[in-house]
PDB file of N, CA and C in Angstrom:
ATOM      1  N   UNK A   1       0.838  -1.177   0.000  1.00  0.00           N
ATOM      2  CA  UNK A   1       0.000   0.000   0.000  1.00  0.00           C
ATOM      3  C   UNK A   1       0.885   1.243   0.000  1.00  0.00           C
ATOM      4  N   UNK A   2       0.173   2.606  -0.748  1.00  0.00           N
ATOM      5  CA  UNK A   2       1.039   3.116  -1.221  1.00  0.00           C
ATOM      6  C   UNK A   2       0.247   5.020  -0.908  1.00  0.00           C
ATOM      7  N   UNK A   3       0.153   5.803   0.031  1.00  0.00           N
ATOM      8  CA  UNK A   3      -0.902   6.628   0.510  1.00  0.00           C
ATOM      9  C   UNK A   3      -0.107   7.936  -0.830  1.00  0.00           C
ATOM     10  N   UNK A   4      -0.992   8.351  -1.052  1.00  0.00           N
ATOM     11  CA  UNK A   4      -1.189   9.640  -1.971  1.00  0.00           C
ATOM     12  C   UNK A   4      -2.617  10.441  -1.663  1.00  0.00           C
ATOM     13  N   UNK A   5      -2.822  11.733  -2.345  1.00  0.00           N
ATOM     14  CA  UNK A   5      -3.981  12.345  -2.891  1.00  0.00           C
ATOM     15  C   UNK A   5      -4.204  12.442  -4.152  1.00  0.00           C
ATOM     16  N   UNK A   6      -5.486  12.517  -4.301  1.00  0.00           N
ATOM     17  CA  UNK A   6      -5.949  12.188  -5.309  1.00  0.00           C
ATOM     18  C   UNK A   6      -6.193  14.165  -5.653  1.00  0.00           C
ATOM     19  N   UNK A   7      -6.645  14.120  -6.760  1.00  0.00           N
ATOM     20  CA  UNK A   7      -6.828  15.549  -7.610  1.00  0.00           C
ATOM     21  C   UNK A   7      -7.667  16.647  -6.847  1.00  0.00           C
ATOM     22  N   UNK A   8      -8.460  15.618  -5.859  1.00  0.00           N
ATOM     23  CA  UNK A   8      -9.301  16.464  -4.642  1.00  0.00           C
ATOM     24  C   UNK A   8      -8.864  16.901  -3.229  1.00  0.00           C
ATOM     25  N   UNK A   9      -7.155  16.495  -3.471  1.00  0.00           N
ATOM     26  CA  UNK A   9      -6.655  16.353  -2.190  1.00  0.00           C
ATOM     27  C   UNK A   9      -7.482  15.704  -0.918  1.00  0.00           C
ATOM     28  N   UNK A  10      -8.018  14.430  -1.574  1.00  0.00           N
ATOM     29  CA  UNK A  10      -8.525  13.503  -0.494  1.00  0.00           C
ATOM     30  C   UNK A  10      -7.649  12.323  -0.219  1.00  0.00           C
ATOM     31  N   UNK A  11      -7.278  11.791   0.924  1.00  0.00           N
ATOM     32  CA  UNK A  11      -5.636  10.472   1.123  1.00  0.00           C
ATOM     33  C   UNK A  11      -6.543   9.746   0.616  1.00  0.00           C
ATOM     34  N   UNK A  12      -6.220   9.208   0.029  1.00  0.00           N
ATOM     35  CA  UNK A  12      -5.970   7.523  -0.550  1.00  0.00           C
ATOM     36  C   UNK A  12      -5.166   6.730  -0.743  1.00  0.00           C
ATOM     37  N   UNK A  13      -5.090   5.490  -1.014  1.00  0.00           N
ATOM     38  CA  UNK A  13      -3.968   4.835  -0.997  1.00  0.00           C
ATOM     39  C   UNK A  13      -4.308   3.646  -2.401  1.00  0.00           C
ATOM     40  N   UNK A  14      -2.784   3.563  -2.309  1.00  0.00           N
ATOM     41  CA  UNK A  14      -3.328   2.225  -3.717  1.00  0.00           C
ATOM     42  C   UNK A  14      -3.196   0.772  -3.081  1.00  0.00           C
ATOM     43  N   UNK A  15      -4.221   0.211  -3.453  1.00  0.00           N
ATOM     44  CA  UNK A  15      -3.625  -1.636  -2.826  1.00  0.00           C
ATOM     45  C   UNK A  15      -3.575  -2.589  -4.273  1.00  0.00           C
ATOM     46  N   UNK A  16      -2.494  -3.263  -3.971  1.00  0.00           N
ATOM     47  CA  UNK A  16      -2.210  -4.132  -5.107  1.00  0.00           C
ATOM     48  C   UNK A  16      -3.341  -5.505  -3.748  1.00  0.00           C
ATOM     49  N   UNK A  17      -4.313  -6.265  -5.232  1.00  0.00           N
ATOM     50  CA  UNK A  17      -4.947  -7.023  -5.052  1.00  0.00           C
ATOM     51  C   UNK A  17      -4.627  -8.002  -5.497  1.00  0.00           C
ATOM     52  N   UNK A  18      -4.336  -8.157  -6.795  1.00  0.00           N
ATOM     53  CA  UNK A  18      -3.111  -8.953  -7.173  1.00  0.00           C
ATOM     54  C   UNK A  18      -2.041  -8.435  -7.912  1.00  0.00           C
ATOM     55  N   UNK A  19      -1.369  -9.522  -8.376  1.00  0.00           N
ATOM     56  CA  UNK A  19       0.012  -8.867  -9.164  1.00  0.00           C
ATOM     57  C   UNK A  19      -0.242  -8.074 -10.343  1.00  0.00           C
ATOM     58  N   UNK A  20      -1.317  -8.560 -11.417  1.00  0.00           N
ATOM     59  CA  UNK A  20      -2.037  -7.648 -12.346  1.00  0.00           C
ATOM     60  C   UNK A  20      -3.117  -6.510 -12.055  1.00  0.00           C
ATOM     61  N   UNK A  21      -3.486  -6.641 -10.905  1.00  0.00           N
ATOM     62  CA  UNK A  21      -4.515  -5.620 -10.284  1.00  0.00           C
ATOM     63  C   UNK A  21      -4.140  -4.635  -8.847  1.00  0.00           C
ATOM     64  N   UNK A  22      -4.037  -3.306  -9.439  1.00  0.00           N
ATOM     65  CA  UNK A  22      -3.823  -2.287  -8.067  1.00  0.00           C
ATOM     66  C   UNK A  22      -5.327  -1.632  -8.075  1.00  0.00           C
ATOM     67  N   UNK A  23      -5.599  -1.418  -7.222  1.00  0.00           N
ATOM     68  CA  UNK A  23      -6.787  -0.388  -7.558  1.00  0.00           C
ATOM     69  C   UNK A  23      -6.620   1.116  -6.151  1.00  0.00           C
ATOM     70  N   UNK A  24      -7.201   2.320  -6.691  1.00  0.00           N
ATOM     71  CA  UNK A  24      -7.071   3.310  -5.861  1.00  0.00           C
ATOM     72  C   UNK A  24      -8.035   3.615  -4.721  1.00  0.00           C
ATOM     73  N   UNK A  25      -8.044   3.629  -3.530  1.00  0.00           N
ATOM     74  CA  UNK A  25      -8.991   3.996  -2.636  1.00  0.00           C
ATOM     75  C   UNK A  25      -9.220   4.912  -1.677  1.00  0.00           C
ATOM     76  N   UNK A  26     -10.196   5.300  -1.842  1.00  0.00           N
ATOM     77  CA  UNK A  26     -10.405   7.543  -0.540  1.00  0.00           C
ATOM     78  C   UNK A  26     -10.935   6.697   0.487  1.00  0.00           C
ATOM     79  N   UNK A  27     -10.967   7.088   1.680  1.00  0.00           N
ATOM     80  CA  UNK A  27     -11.278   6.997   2.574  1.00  0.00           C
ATOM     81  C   UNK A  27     -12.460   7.779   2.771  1.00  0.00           C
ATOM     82  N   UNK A  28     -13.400   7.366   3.105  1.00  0.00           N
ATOM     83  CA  UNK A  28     -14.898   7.597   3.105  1.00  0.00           C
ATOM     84  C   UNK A  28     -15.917   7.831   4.567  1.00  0.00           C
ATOM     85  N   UNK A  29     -15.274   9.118   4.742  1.00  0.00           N
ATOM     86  CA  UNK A  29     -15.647   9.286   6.692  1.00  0.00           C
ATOM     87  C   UNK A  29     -17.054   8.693   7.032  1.00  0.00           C
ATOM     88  N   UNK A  30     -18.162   8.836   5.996  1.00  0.00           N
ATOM     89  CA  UNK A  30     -19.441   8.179   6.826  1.00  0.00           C
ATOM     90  C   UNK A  30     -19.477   6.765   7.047  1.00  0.00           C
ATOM     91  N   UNK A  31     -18.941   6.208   6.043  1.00  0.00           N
ATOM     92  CA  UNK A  31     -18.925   4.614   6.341  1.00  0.00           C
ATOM     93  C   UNK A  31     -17.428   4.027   7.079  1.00  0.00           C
ATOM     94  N   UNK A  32     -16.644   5.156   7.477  1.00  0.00           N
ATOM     95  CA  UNK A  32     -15.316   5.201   8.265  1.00  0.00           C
ATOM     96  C   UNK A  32     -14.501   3.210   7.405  1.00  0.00           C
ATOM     97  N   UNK A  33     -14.366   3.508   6.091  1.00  0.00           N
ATOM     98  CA  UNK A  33     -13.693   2.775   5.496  1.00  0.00           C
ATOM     99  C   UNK A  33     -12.765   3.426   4.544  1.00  0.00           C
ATOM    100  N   UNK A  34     -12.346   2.669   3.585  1.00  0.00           N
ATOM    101  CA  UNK A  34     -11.731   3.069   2.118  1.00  0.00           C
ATOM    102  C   UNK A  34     -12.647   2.673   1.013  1.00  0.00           C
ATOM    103  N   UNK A  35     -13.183   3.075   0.185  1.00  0.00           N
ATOM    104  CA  UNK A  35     -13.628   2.813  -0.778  1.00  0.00           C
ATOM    105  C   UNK A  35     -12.876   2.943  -2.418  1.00  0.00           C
ATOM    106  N   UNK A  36     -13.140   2.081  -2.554  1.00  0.00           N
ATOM    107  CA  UNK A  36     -12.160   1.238  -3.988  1.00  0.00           C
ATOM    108  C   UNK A  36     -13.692   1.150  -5.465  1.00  0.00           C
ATOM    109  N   UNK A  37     -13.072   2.268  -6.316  1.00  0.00           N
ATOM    110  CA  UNK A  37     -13.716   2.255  -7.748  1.00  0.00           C
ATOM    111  C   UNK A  37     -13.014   2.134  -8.636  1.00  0.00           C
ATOM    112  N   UNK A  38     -13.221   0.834  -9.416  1.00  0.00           N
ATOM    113  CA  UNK A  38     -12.382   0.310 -10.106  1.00  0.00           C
ATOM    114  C   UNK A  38     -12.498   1.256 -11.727  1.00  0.00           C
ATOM    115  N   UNK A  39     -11.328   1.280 -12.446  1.00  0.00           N
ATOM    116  CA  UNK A  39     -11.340   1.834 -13.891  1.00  0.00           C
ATOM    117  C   UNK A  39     -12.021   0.472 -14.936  1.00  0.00           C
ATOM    118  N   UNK A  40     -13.336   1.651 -15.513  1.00  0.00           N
ATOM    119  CA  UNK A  40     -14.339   0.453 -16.847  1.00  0.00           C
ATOM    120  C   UNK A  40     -13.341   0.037 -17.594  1.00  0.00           C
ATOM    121  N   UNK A  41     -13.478  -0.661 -18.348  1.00  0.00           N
ATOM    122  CA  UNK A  41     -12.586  -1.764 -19.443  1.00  0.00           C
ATOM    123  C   UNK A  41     -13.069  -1.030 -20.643  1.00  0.00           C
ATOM    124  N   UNK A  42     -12.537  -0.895 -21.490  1.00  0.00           N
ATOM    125  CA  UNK A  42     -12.965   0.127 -22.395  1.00  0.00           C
ATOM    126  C   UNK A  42     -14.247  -0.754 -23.707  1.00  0.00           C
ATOM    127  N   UNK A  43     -14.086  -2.567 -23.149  1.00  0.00           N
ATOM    128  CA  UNK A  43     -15.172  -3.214 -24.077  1.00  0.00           C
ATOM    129  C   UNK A  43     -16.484  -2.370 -22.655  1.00  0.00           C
ATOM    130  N   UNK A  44     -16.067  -2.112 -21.830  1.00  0.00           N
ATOM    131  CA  UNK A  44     -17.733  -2.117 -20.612  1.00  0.00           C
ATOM    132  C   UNK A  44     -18.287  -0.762 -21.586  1.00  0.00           C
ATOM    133  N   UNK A  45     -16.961   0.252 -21.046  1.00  0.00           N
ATOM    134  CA  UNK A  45     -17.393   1.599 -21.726  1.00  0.00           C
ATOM    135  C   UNK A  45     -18.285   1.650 -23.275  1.00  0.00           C
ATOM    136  N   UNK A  46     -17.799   0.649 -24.400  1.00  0.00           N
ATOM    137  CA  UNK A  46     -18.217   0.892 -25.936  1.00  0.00           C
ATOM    138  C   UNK A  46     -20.046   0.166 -25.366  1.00  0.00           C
ATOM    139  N   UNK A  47     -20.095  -0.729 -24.496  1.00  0.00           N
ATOM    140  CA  UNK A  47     -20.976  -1.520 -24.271  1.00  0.00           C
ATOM    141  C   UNK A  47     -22.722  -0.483 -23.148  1.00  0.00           C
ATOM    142  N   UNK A  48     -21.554   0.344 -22.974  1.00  0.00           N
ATOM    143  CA  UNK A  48     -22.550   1.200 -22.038  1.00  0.00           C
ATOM    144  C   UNK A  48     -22.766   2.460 -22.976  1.00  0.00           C
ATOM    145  N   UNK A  49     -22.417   2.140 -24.312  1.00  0.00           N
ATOM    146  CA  UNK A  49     -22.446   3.265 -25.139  1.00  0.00           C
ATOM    147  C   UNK A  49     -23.786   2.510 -26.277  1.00  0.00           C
ATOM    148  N   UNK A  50     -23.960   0.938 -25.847  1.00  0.00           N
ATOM    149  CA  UNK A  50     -24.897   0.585 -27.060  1.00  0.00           C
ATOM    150  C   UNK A  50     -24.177  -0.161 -28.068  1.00  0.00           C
ATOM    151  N   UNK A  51     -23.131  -0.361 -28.338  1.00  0.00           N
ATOM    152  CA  UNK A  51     -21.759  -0.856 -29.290  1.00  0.00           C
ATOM    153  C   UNK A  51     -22.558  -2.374 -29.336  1.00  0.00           C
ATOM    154  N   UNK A  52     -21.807  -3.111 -29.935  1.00  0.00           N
ATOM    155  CA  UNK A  52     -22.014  -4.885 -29.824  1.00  0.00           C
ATOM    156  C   UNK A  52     -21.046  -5.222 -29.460  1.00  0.00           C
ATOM    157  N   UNK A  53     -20.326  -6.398 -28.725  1.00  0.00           N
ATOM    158  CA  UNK A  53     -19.226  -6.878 -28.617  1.00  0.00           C
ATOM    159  C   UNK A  53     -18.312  -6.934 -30.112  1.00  0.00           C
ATOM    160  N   UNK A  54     -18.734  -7.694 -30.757  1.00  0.00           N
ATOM    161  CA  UNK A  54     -18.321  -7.700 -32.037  1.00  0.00           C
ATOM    162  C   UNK A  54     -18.038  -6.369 -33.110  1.00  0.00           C
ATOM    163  N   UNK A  55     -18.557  -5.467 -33.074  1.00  0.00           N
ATOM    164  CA  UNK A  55     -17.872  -3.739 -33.062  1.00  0.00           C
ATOM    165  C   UNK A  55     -16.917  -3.508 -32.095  1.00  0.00           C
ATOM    166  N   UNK A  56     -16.956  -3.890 -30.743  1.00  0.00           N
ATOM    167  CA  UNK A  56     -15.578  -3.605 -30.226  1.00  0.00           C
ATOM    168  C   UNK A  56     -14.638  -4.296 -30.605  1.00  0.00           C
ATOM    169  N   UNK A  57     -14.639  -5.407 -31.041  1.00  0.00           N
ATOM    170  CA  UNK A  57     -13.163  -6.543 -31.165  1.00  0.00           C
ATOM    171  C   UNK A  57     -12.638  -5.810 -32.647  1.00  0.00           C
ATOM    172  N   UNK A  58     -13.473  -5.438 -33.366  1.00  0.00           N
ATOM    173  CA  UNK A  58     -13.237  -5.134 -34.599  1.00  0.00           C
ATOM    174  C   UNK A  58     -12.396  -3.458 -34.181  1.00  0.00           C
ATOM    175  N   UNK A  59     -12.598  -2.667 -33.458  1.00  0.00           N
ATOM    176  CA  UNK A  59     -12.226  -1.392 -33.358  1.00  0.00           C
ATOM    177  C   UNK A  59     -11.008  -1.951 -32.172  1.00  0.00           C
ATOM    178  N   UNK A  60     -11.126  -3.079 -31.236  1.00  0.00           N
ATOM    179  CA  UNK A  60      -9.549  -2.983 -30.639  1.00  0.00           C
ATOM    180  C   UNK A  60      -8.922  -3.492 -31.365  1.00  0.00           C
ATOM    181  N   UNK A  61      -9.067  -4.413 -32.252  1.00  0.00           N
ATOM    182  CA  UNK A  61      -7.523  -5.382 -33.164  1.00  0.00           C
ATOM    183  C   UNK A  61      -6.921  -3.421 -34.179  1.00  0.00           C
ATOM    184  N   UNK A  62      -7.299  -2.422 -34.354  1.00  0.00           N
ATOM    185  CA  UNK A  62      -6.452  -1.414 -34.945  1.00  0.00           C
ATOM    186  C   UNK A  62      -6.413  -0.105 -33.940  1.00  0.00           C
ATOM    187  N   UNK A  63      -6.883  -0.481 -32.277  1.00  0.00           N
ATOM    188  CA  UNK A  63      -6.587   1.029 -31.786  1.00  0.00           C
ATOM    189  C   UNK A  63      -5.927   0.821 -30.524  1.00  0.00           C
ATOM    190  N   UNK A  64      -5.365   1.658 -29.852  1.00  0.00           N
ATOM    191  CA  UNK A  64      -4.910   1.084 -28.253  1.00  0.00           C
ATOM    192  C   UNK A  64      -6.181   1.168 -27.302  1.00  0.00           C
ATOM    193  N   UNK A  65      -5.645   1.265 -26.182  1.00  0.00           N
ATOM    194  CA  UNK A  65      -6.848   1.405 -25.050  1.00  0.00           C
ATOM    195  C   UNK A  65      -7.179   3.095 -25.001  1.00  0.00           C
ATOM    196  N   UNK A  66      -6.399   3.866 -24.939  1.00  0.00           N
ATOM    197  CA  UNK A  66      -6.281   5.289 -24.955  1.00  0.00           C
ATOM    198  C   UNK A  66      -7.234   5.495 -25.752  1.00  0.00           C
ATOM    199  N   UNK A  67      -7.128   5.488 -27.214  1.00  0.00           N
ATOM    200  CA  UNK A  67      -8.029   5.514 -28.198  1.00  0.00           C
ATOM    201  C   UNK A  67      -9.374   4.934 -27.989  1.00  0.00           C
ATOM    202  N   UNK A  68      -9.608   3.999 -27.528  1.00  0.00           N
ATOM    203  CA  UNK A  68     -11.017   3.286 -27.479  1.00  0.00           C
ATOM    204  C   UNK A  68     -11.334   4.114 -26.650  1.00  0.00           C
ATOM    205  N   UNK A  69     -10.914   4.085 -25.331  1.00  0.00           N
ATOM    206  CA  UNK A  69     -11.331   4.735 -24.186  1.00  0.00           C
ATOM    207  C   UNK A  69     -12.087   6.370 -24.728  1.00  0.00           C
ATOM    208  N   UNK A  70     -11.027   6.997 -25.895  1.00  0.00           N
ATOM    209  CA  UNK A  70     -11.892   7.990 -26.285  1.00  0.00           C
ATOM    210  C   UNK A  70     -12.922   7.911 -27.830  1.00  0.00           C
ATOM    211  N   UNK A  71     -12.950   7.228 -27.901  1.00  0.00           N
ATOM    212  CA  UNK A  71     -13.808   6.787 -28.760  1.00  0.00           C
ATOM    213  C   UNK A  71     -15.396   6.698 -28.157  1.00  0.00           C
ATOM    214  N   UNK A  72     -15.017   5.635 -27.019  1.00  0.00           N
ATOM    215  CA  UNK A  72     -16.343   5.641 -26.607  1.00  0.00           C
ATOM    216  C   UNK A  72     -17.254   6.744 -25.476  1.00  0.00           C
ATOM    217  N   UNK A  73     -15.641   7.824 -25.253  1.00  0.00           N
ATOM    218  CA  UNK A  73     -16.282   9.090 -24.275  1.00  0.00           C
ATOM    219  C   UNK A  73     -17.097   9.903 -25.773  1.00  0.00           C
ATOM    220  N   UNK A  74     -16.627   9.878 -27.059  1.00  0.00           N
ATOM    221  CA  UNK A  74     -17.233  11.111 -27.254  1.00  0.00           C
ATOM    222  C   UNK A  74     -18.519  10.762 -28.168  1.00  0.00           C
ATOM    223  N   UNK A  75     -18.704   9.202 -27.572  1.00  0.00           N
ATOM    224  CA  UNK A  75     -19.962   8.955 -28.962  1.00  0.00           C
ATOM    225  C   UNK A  75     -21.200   9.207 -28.311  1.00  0.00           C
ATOM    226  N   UNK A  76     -22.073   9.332 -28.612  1.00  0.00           N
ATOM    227  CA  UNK A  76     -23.520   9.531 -28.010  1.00  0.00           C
ATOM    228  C   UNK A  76     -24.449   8.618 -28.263  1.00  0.00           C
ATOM    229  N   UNK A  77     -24.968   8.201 -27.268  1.00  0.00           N
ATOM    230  CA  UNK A  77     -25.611   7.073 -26.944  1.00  0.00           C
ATOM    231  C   UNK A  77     -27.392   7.279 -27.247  1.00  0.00           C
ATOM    232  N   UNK A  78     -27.273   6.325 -28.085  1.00  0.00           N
ATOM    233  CA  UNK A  78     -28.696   6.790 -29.605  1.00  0.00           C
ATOM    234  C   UNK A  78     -29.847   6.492 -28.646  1.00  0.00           C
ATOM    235  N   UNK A  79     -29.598   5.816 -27.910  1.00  0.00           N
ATOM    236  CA  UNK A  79     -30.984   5.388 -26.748  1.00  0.00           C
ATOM    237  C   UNK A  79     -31.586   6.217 -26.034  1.00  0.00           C
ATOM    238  N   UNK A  80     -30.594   7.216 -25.587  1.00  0.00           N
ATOM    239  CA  UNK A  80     -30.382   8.014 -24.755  1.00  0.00           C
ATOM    240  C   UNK A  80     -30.680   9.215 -25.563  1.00  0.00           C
ATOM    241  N   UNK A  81     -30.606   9.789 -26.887  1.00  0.00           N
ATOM    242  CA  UNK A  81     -30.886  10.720 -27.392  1.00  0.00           C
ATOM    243  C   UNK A  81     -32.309  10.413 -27.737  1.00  0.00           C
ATOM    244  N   UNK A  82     -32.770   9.182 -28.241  1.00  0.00           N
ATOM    245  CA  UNK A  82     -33.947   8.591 -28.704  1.00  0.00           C
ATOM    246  C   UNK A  82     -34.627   9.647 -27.950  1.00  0.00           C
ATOM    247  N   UNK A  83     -34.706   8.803 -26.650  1.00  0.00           N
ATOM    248  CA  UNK A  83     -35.217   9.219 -25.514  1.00  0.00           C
ATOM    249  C   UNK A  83     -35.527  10.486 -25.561  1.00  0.00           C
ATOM    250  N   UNK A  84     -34.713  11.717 -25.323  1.00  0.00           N
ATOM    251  CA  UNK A  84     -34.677  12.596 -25.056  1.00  0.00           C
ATOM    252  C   UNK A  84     -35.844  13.065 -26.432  1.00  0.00           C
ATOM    253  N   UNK A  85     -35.624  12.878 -27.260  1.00  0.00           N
ATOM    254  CA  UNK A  85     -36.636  12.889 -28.575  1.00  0.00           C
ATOM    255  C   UNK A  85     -37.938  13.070 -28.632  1.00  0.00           C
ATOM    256  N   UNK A  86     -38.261  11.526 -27.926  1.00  0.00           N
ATOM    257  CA  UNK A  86     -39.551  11.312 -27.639  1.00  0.00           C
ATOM    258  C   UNK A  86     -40.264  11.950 -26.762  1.00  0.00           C
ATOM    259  N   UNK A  87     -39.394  12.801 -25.988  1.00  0.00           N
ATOM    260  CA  UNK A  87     -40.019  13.239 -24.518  1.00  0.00           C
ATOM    261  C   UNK A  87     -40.208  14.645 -25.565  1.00  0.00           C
ATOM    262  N   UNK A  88     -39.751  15.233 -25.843  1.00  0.00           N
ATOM    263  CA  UNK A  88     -39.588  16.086 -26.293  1.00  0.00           C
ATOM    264  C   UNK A  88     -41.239  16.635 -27.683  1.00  0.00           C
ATOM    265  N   UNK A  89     -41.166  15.199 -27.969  1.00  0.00           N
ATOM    266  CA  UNK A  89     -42.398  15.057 -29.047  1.00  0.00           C
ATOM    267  C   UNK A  89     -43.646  15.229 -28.031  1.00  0.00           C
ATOM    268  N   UNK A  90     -43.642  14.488 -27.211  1.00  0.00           N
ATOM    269  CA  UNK A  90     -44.912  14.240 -26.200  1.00  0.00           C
ATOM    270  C   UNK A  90     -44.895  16.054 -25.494  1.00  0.00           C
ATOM    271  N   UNK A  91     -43.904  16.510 -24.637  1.00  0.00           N
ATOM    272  CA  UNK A  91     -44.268  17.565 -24.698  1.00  0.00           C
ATOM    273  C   UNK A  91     -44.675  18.841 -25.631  1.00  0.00           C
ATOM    274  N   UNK A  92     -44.255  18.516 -27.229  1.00  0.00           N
ATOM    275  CA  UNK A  92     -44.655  19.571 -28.037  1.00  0.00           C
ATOM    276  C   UNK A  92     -46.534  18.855 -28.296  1.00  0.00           C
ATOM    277  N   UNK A  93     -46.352  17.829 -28.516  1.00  0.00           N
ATOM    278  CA  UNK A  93     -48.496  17.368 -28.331  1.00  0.00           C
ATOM    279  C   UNK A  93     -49.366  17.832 -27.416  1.00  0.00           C
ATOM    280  N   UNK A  94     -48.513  17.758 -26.327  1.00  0.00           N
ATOM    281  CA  UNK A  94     -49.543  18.344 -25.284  1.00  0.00           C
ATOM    282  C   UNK A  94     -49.922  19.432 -24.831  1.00  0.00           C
ATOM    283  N   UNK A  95     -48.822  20.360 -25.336  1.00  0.00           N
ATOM    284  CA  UNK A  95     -48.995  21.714 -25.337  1.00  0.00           C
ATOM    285  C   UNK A  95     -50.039  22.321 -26.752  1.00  0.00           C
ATOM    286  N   UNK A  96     -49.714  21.438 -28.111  1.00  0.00           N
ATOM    287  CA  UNK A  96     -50.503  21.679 -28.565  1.00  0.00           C
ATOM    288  C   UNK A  96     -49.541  22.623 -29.728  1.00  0.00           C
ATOM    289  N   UNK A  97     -48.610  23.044 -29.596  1.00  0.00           N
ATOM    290  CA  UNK A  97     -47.170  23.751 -30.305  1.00  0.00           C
ATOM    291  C   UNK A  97     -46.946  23.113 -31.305  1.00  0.00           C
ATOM    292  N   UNK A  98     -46.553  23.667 -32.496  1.00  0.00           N
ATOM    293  CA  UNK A  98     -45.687  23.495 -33.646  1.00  0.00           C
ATOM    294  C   UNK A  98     -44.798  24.593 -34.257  1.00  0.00           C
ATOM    295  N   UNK A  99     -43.731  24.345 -32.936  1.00  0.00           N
ATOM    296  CA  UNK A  99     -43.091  25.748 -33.380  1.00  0.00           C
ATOM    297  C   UNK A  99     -42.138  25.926 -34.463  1.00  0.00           C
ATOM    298  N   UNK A 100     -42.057  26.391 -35.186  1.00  0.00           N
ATOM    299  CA  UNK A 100     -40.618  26.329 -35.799  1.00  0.00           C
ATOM    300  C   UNK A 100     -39.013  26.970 -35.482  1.00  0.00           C
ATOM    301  N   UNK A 101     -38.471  25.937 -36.067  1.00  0.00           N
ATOM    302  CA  UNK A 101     -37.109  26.658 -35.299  1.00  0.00           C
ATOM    303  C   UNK A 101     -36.795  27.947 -36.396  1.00  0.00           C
ATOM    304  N   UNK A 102     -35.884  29.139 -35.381  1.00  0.00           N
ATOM    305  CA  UNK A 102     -36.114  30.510 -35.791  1.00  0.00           C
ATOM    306  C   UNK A 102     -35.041  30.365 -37.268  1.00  0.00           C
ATOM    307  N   UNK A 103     -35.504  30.894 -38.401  1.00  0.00           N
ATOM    308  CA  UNK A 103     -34.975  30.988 -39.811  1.00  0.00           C
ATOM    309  C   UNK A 103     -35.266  29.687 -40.650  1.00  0.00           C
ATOM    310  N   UNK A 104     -35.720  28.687 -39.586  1.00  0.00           N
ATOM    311  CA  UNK A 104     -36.249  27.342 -40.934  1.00  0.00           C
ATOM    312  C   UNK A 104     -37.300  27.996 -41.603  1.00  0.00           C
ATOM    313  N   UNK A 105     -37.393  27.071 -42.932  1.00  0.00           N
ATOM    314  CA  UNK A 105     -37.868  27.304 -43.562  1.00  0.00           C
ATOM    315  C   UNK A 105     -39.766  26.876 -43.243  1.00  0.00           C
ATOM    316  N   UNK A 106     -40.491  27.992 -43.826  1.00  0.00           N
ATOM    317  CA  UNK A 106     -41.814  27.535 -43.653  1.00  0.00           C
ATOM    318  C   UNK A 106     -42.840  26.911 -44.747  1.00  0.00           C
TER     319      UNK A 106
END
């Protein structure tokens, strides 16, 4: 174990769990422990983005982890916009609105 701060100047420390695994942990005054959050795998990240497994294997055999890792921060998650869409439709019905956006065409 290895005590540092983290970017919030909160102590933490690192524990090696095993020989391939360290992970970082703050100390967490209400539950008077350390708490340990592990870094996503960048297949979890493409996967919490909507991806298929099989789109990720295909995008790691030509990129590093760095790259994936930003790959899958800057994509937008179509479910999640869907969403936002639909809500968006239901509130222009119920109001009863068809507005247009300012300079489209009429």
């Amino acid at each position: 174990m290895a005590n540092t701060l983290d970017t919030g100047c909160n102590q933490g420390i690192f524990v090696e769990i095993s020989p391939k695994l360290t992970v970082y942990a703050v100390w967490y005054p209400k539950k008077e422990c350390y708490i340990a959050i592990r870094k996503l795998t960048p297949k979890e990240c493409f996967r919490l983005q909507g991806w298929t497994d099989d789109y990720f294997e295909k995008a790691e055999f030509v990129n590093s982890d760095s790259q994936l890792y930003k790959q899958a921060g800057n994509g937008v998650t179509v479910t999640v916009v869907e969403a936002i869409g639909r809500r968006l439709k239901e509130v222009e019905d119920d109001t009863g609105t068809d507005r247009q956006h300012p300079g489209a065409d009429v």
